[in-house]
Protein backbone atom coordinates (compact mmCIF):
# COMPACT_ATOMS: atom_id res chain seq x y z
CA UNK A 1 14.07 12.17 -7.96
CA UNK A 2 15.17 9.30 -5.50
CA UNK A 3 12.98 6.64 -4.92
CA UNK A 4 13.58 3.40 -2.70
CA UNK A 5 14.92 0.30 -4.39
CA UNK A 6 14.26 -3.08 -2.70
CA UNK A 7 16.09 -6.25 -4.22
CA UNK A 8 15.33 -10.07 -3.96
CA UNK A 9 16.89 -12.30 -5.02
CA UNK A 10 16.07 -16.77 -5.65
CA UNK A 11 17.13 -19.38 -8.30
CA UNK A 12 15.74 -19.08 -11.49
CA UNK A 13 14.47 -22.57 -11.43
CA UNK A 14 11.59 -20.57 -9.28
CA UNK A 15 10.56 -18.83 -11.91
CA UNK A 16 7.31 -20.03 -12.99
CA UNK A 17 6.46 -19.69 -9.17
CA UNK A 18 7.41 -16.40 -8.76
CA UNK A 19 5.05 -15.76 -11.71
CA UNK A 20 2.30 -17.39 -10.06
CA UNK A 21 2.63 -15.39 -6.77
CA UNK A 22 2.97 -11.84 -8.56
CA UNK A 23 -0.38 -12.79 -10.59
CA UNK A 24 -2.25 -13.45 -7.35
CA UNK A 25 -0.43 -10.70 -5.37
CA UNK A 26 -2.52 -8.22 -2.53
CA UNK A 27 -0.58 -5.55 -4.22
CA UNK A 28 -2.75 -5.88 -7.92
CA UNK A 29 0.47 -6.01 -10.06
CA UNK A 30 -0.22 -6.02 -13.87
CA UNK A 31 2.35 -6.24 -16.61
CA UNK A 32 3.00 -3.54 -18.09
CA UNK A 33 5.29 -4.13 -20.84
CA UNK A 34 6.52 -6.96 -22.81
CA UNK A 35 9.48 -9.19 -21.87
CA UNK A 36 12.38 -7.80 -23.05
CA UNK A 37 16.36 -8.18 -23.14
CA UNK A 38 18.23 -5.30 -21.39
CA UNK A 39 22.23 -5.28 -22.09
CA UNK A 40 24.71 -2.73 -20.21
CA UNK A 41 28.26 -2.10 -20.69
CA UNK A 42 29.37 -0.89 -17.32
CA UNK A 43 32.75 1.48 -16.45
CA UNK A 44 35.22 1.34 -13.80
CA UNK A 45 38.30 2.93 -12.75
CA UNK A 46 41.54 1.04 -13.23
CA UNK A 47 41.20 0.01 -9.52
CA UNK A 48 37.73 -1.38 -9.64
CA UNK A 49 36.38 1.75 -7.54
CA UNK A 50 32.61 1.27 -7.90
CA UNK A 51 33.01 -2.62 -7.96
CA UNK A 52 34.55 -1.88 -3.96
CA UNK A 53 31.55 0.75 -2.94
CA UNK A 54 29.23 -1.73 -4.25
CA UNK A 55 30.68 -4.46 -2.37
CA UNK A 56 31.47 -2.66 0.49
CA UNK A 57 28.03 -1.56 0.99
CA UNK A 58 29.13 2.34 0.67
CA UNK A 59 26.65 4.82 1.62
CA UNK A 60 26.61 6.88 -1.34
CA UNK A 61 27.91 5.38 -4.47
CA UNK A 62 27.29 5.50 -8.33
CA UNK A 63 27.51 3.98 -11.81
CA UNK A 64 28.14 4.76 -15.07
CA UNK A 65 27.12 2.96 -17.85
CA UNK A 66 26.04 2.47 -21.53
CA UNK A 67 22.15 0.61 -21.92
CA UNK A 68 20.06 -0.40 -24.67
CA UNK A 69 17.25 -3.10 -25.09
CA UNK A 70 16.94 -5.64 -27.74
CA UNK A 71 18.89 -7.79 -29.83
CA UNK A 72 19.27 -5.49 -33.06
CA UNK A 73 22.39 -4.44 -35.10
CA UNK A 74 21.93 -1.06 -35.10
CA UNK A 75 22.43 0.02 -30.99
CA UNK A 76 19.81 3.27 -29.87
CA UNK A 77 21.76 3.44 -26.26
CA UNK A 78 21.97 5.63 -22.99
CA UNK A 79 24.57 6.72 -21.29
CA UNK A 80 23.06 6.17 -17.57
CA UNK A 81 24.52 7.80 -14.24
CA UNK A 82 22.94 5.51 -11.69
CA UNK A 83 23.27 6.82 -7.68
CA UNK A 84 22.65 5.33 -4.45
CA UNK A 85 21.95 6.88 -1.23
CA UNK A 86 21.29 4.35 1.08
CA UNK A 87 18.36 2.17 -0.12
CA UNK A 88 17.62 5.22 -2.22
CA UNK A 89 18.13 5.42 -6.03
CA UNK A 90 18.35 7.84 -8.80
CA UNK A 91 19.10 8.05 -12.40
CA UNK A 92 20.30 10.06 -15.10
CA UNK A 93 20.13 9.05 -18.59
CA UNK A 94 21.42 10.83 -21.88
CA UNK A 95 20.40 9.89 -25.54
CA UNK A 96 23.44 8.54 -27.25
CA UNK A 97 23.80 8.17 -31.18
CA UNK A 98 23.07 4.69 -32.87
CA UNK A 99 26.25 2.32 -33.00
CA UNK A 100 26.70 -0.81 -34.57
CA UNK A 101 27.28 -4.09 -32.71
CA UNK A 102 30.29 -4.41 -34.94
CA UNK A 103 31.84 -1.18 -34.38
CA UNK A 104 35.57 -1.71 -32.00
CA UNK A 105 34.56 0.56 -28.81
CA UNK A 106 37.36 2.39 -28.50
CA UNK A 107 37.99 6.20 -26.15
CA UNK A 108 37.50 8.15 -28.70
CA UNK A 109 34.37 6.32 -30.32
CA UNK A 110 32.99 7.33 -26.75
CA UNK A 111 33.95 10.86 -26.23
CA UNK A 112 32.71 11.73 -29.82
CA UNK A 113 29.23 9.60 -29.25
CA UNK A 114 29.19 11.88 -26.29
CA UNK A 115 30.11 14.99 -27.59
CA UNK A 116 27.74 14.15 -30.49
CA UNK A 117 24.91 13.68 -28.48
CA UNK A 118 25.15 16.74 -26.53
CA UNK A 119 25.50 15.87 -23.00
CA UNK A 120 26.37 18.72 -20.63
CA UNK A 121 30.28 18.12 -19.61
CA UNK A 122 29.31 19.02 -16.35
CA UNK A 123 26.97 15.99 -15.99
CA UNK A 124 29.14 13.47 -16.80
CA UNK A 125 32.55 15.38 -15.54
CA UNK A 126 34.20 12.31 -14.05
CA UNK A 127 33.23 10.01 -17.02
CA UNK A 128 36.31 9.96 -18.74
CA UNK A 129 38.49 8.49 -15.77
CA UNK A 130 36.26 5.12 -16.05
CA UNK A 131 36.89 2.04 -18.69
CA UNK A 132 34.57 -0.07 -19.78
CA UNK A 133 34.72 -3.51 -17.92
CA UNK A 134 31.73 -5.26 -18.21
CA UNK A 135 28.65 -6.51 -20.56
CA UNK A 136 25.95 -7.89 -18.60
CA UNK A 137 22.70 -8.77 -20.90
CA UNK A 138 19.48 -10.10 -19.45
CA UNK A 139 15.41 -11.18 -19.94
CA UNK A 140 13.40 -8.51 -17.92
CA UNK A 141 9.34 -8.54 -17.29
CA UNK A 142 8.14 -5.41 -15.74
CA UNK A 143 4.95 -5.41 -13.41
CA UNK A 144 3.16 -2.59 -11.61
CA UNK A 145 0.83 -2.16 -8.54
CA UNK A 146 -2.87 -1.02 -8.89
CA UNK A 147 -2.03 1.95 -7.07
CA UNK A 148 0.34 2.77 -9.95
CA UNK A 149 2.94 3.66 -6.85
CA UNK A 150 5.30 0.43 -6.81
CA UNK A 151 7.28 -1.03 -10.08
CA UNK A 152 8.59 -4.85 -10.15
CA UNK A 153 11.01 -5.74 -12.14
CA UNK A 154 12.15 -9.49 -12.38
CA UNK A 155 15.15 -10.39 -14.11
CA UNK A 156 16.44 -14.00 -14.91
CA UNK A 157 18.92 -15.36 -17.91
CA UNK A 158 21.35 -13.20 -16.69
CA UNK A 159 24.73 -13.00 -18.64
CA UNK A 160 28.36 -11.78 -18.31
CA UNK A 161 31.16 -11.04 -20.87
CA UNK A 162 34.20 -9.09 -19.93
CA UNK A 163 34.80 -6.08 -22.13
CA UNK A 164 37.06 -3.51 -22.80
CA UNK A 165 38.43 -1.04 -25.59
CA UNK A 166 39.00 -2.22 -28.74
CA UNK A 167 36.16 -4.74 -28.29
CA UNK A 168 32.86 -5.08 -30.74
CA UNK A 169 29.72 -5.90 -28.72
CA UNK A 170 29.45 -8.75 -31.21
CA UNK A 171 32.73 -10.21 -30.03
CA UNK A 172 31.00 -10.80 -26.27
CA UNK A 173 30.53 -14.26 -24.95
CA UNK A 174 28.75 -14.57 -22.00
CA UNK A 175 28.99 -16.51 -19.01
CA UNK A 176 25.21 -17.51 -17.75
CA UNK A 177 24.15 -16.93 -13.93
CA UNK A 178 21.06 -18.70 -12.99
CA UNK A 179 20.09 -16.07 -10.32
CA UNK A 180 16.89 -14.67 -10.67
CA UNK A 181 16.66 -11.05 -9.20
CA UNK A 182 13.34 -9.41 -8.16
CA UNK A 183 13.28 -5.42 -7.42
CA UNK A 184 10.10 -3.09 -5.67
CA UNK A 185 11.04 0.70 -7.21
CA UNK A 186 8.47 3.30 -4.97
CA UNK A 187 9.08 6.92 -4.34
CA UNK A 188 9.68 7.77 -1.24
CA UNK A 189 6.80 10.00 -0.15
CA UNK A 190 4.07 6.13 -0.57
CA UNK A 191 2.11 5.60 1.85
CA UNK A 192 3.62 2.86 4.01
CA UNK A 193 0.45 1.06 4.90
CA UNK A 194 0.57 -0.01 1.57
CA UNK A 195 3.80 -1.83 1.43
CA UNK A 196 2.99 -4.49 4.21
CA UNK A 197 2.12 -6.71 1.26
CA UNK A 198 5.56 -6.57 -0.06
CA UNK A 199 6.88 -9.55 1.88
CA UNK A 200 4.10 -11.73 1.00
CA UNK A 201 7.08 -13.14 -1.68
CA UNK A 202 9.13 -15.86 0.26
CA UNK A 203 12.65 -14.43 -0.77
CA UNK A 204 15.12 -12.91 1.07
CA UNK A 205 16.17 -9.32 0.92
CA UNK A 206 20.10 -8.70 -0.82
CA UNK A 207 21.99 -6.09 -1.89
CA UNK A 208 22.67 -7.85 -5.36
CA UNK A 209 24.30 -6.06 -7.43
CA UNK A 210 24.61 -7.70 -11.17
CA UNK A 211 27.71 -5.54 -12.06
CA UNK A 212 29.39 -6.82 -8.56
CA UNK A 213 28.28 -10.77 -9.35
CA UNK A 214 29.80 -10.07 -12.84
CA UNK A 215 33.30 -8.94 -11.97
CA UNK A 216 33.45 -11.74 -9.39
CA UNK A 217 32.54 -14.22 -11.74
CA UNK A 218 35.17 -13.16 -14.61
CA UNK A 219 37.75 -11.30 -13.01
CA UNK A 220 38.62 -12.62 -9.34
């Protein structure tokens, strides 16, 4: 289902502020889970294709990528189709099989971690004309409203490595962006009455994009 994805973005020098400000919010966020480190290896076609509808502002675009959470050896990942329409979002996610953060990612270590975990071909159709490019690893704290409707996220220590086949995850060293990047996720169909309180944070609205900010900063 497509819900509405709002992004913000600041320095994260402002981040015990920004704390301070979601505590005492109109909206009632709580935490909800604890702080925790999401990574993502993200794919591209050999002429940057998604990197240019992201930049570009397309109207309908998408991603493909691999996520997991935590610092562990043993990797329990996704493969994630992320869409946009517009300032809507979607996502698709499939179960991968564990990997090591010293196993070399190579094209066939993907297909048969695909095949192996049983996602539908025709899900996933285009998959196999994308490389990976990218490893972007980060700190996120997730919040949500007392109406249960709107989800903040707010990520900070945000890192790039390039990446490619025949790379181990292990291998990666990142480069460190001191952005810190706030994000409202509500379904479409909320009442909008509610969301007057969501510019009660003084940031300004962006089309961020970590995967964009990543490329730039290690490949142009």
């Amino acid at each position: 289902m497509y819900r509405f994805e709002k992004k913000f973005s600041t320095s994260e020098n402002n981040l015990s502020q920004i704390f301070a400000l979601i505590k005492f919010h109109p909206a009632g966020f709580s935490e909800i889970y604890q702080e925790r480190i999401v990574n993502s290896i993200y794919f591209d076609s050999p002429d940057f294709n998604m990197y240019s509808d992201s930049i570009n502002g397309a109207l309908s675009r998408k991603k493909f990528r691999i996520r997991w959470y935590g610092c562990e050896d043993i990797i329990n990942s996704f493969l994630e189709v992320k869409k946009k329409q517009g300032e809507k979002g979607s996502k698709e996610r499939f179960k991968l099989s564990p990997i090591l953060k010293t196993d070399k990612i190579t094209s066939e270590f993907i297909i048969n971690l695909i095949k192996i975990s049983k996602v539908k071909d025709n899900q996933i159709l285009n998959f196999f004309n994308y490389y990976p490019v990218l490893l972007c690893t980060y700190k996120r704290r997730y919040f949500l409203s007392s109406n249960k409707s709107i989800r903040l996220t707010v990520d900070y220590e945000i890192g790039y490595s390039s990446f490619s086949y025949n790379y181990s995850i292990s291998e990666c060293r990142a480069i460190f962006d001191s952005s810190l990047i706030l994000e409202y996720k509500y379904p479409y169909f909320i009442d909008k009455s509610f969301l007057i309180n969501l510019d009660i944070l003084p940031l300004r609205q962006t089309r961020f994009s970590k995967y964009s900010n990543g490329i730039e900063l290690l490949y142009l």
